[in-house]
Protein backbone atom coordinates (compact mmCIF):
# COMPACT_ATOMS: atom_id res chain seq x y z
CA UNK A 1 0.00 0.00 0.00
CA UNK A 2 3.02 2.53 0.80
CA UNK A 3 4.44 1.50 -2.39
CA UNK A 4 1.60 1.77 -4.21
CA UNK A 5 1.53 5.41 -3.18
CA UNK A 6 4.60 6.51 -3.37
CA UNK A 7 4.45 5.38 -6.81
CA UNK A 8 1.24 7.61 -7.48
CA UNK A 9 2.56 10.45 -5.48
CA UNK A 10 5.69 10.44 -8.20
CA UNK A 11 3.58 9.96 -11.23
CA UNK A 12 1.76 13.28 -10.63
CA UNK A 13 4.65 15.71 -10.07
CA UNK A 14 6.60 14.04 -13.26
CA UNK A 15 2.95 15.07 -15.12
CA UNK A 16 2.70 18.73 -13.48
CA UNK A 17 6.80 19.77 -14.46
CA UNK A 18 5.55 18.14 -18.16
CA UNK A 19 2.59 20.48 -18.44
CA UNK A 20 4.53 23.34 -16.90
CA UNK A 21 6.66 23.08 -19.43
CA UNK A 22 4.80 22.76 -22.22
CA UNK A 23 3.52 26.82 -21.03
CA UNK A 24 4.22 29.49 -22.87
CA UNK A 25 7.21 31.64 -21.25
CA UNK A 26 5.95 35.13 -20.11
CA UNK A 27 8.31 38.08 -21.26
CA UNK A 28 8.49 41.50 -20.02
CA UNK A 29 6.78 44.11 -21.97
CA UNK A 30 8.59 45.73 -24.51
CA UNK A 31 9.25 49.36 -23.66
CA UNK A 32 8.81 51.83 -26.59
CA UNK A 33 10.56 55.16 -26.54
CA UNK A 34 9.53 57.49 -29.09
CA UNK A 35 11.92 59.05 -31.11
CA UNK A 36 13.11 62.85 -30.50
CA UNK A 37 11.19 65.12 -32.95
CA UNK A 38 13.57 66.86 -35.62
CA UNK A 39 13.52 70.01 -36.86
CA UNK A 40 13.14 70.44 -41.02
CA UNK A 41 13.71 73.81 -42.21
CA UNK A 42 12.12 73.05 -45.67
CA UNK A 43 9.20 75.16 -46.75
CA UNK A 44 8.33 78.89 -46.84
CA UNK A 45 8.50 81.75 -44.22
CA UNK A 46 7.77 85.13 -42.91
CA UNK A 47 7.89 87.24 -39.92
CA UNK A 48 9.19 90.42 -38.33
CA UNK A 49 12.23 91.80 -36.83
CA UNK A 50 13.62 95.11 -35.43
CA UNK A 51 16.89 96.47 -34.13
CA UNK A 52 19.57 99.01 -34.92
CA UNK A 53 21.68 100.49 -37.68
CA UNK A 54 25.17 102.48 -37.55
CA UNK A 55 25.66 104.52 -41.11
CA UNK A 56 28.94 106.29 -42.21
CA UNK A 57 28.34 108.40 -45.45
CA UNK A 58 31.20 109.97 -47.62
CA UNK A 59 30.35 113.02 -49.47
CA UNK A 60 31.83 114.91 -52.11
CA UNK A 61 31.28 117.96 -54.17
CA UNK A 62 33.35 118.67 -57.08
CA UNK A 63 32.32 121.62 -58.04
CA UNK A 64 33.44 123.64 -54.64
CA UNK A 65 36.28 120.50 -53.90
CA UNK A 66 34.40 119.83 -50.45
CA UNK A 67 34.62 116.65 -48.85
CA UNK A 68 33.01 115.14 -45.56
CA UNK A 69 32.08 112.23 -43.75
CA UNK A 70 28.92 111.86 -41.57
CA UNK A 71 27.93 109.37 -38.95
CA UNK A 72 24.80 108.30 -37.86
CA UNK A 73 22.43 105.98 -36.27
CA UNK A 74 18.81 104.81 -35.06
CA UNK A 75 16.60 102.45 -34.79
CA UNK A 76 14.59 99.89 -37.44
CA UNK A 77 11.79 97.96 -38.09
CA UNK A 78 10.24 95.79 -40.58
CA UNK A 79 9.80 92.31 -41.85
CA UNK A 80 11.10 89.17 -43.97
CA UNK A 81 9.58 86.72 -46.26
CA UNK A 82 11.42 83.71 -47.84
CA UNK A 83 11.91 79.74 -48.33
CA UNK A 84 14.37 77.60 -47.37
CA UNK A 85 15.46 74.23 -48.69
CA UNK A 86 16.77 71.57 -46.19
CA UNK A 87 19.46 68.98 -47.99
CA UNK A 88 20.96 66.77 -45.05
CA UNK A 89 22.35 69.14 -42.85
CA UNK A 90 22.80 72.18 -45.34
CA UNK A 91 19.91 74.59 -45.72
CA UNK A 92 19.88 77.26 -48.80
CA UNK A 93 17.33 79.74 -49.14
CA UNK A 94 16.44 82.92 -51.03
CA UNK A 95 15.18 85.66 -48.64
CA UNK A 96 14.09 89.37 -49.17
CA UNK A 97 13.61 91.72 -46.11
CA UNK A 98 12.57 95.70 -45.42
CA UNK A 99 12.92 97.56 -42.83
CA UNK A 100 11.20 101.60 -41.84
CA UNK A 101 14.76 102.94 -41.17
CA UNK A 102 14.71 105.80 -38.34
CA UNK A 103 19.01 106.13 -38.50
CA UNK A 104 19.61 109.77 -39.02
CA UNK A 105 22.44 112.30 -38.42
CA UNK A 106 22.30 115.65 -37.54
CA UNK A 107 23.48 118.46 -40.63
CA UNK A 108 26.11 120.61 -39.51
CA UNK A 109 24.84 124.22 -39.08
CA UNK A 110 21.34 123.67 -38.36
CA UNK A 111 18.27 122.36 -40.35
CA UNK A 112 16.75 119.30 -40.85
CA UNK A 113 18.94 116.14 -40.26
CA UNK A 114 19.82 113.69 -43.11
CA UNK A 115 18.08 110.60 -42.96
CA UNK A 116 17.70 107.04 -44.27
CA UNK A 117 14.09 106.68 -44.63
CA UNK A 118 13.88 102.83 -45.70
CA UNK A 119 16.12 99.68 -46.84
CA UNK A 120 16.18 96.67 -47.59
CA UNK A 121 17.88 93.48 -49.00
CA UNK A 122 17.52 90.01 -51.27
CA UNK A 123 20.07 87.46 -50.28
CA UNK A 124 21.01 83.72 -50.66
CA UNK A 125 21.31 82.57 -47.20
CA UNK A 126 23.55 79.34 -47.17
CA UNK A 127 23.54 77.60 -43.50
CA UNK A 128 24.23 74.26 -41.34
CA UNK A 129 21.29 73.23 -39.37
CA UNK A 130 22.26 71.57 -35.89
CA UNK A 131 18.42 69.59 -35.54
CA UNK A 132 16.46 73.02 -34.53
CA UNK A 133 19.52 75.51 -34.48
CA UNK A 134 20.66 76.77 -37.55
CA UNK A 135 23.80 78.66 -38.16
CA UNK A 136 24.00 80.88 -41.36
CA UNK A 137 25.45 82.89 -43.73
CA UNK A 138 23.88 85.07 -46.18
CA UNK A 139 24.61 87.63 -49.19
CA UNK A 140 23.09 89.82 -52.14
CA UNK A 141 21.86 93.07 -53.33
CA UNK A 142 20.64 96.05 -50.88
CA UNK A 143 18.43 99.17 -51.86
CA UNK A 144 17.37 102.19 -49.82
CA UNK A 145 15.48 106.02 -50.05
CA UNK A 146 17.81 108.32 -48.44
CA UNK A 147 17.40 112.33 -48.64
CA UNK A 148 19.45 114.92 -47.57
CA UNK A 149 19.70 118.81 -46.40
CA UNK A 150 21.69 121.55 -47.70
CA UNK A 151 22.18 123.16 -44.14
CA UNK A 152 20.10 125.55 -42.89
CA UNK A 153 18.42 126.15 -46.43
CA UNK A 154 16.97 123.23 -46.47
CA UNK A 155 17.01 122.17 -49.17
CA UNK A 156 15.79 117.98 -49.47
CA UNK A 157 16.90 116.03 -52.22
CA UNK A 158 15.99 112.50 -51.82
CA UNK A 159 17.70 109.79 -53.88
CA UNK A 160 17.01 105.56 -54.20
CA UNK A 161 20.92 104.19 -53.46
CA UNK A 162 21.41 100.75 -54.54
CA UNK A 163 24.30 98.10 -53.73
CA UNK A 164 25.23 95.01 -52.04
CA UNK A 165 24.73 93.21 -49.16
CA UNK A 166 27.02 90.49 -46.64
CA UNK A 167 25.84 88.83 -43.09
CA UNK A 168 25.09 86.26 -41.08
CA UNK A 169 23.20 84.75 -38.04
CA UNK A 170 21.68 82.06 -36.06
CA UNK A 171 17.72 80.66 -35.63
CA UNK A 172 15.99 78.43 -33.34
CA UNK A 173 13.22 76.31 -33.69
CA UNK A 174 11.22 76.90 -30.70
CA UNK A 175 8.26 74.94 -32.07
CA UNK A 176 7.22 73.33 -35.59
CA UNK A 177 6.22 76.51 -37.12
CA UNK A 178 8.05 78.84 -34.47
CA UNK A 179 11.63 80.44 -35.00
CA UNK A 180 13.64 83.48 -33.60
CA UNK A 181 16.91 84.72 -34.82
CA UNK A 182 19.64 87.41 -34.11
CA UNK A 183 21.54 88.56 -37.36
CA UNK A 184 24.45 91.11 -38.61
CA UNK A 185 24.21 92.76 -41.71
CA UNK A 186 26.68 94.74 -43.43
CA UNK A 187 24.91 96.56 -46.58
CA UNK A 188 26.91 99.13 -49.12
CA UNK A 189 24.13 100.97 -50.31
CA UNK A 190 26.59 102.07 -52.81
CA UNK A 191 26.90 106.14 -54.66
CA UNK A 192 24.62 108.41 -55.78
CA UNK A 193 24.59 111.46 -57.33
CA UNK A 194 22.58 114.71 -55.13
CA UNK A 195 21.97 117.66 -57.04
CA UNK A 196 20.80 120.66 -54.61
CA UNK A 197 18.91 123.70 -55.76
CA UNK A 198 21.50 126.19 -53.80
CA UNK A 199 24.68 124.61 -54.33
CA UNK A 200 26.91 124.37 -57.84
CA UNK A 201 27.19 121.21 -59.48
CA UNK A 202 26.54 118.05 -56.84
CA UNK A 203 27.10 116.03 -54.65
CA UNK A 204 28.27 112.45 -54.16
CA UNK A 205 26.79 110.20 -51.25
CA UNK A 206 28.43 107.09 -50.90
CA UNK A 207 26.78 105.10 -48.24
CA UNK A 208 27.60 102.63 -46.02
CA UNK A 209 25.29 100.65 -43.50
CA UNK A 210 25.66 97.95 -40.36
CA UNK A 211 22.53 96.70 -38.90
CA UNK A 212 21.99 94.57 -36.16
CA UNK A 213 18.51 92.78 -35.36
CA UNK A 214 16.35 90.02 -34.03
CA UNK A 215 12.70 88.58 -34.84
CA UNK A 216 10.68 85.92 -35.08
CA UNK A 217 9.42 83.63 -38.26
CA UNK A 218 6.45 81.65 -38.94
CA UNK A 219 6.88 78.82 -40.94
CA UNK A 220 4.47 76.70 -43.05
């Protein structure tokens, strides 16, 4: 009778460890961590910016063999459109920008001072894009409406001064659509010719511009 149990008692754990086996092992649950969200700077832009410009203007006038040159400075204001094409890490882009320009300097013996009234630039911007910083470079023509006094007289003659255009900057990708940036410019606005009522022959204003500013872009 002890045998005869003992043998029974044997049988059935040899048959449990067979049907434990024979279940499916349990795994932990695989964890899933989603993947950091990149930045693409493909597609097209616009937004505003403001900041500060620095002039230095050399005139000339033949006719009386006078010469000067004339600082001056204020603030600025305006806005950008453009697009920007992402390829790997290299972004190139074509950009235009204006800007109301309130840099001004006074004219020497009274009057009203001379002033750049407005500029503005088209570049190619060439740049490296860290995932949502990019770091830039950019270059291409400049334009501006400048006008100027004849002293006390004052006499205005205002005059469209065209050139060329070199800087550079950084932007960040605060959000999918949201970027800021800070950027340098340096812009040759390039000579032009004044001709002023009161004075004999004219004048040559050769113009020179460095702006810096920051803003904010919206892109789609």
């Amino acid at each position: 009778m002890l045998r005869l149990f003992l043998i029974s008692t044997t049988l059935a754990a040899l048959v449990g460890e067979a049907s434990a086996a024979d279940l499916p092992a349990t795994t932990p649950a695989e964890i899933v961590v989603a993947n950091p969200v990149v930045h693409h700077w493909t597609g097209i832009y616009g937004g505003v910016h403001a900041g500060r410009g620095w002039s230095e203007t050399d005139l000339f006038a033949p006719a009386v063999g006078f010469a000067a040159e004339q600082d001056a400075e204020g603030g600025l204001a305006g806005g950008q459109f453009g697009y920007d094409r992402q390829i790997g890490n290299f972004v190139i882009g074509l950009q235009t920008d204006f800007a109301w320009s309130g840099v001004e300097a006074d004219e020497p013996g009274g009057g009203e001072p001379d002033r750049l009234h407005w500029f503005g630039t088209t570049t190619l911007r060439l740049g490296y894009a860290i995932e949502r910083l990019l770091v830039y470079g950019k270059g291409g023509v400049s334009y501006g409406k400048a006008s100027g006094y004849n002293g006390p007289l004052d006499d205005e003659v205002t005059e469209t001064h065209v050139g060329w255009a070199v800087g550079g900057g950084i932007e960040y990708a605060i959000s999918r659509h949201m970027t800021v940036f800070a950027e340098y410019n340096h812009l040759d606005l390039g000579e032009q010719d004044y001709v002023f009522p009161t004075l004999p022959g004219l004048v040559e204003v050769d113009m020179t511009l460095q702006t810096i500013k920051a803003g904010a872009n919206y892109r789609f």
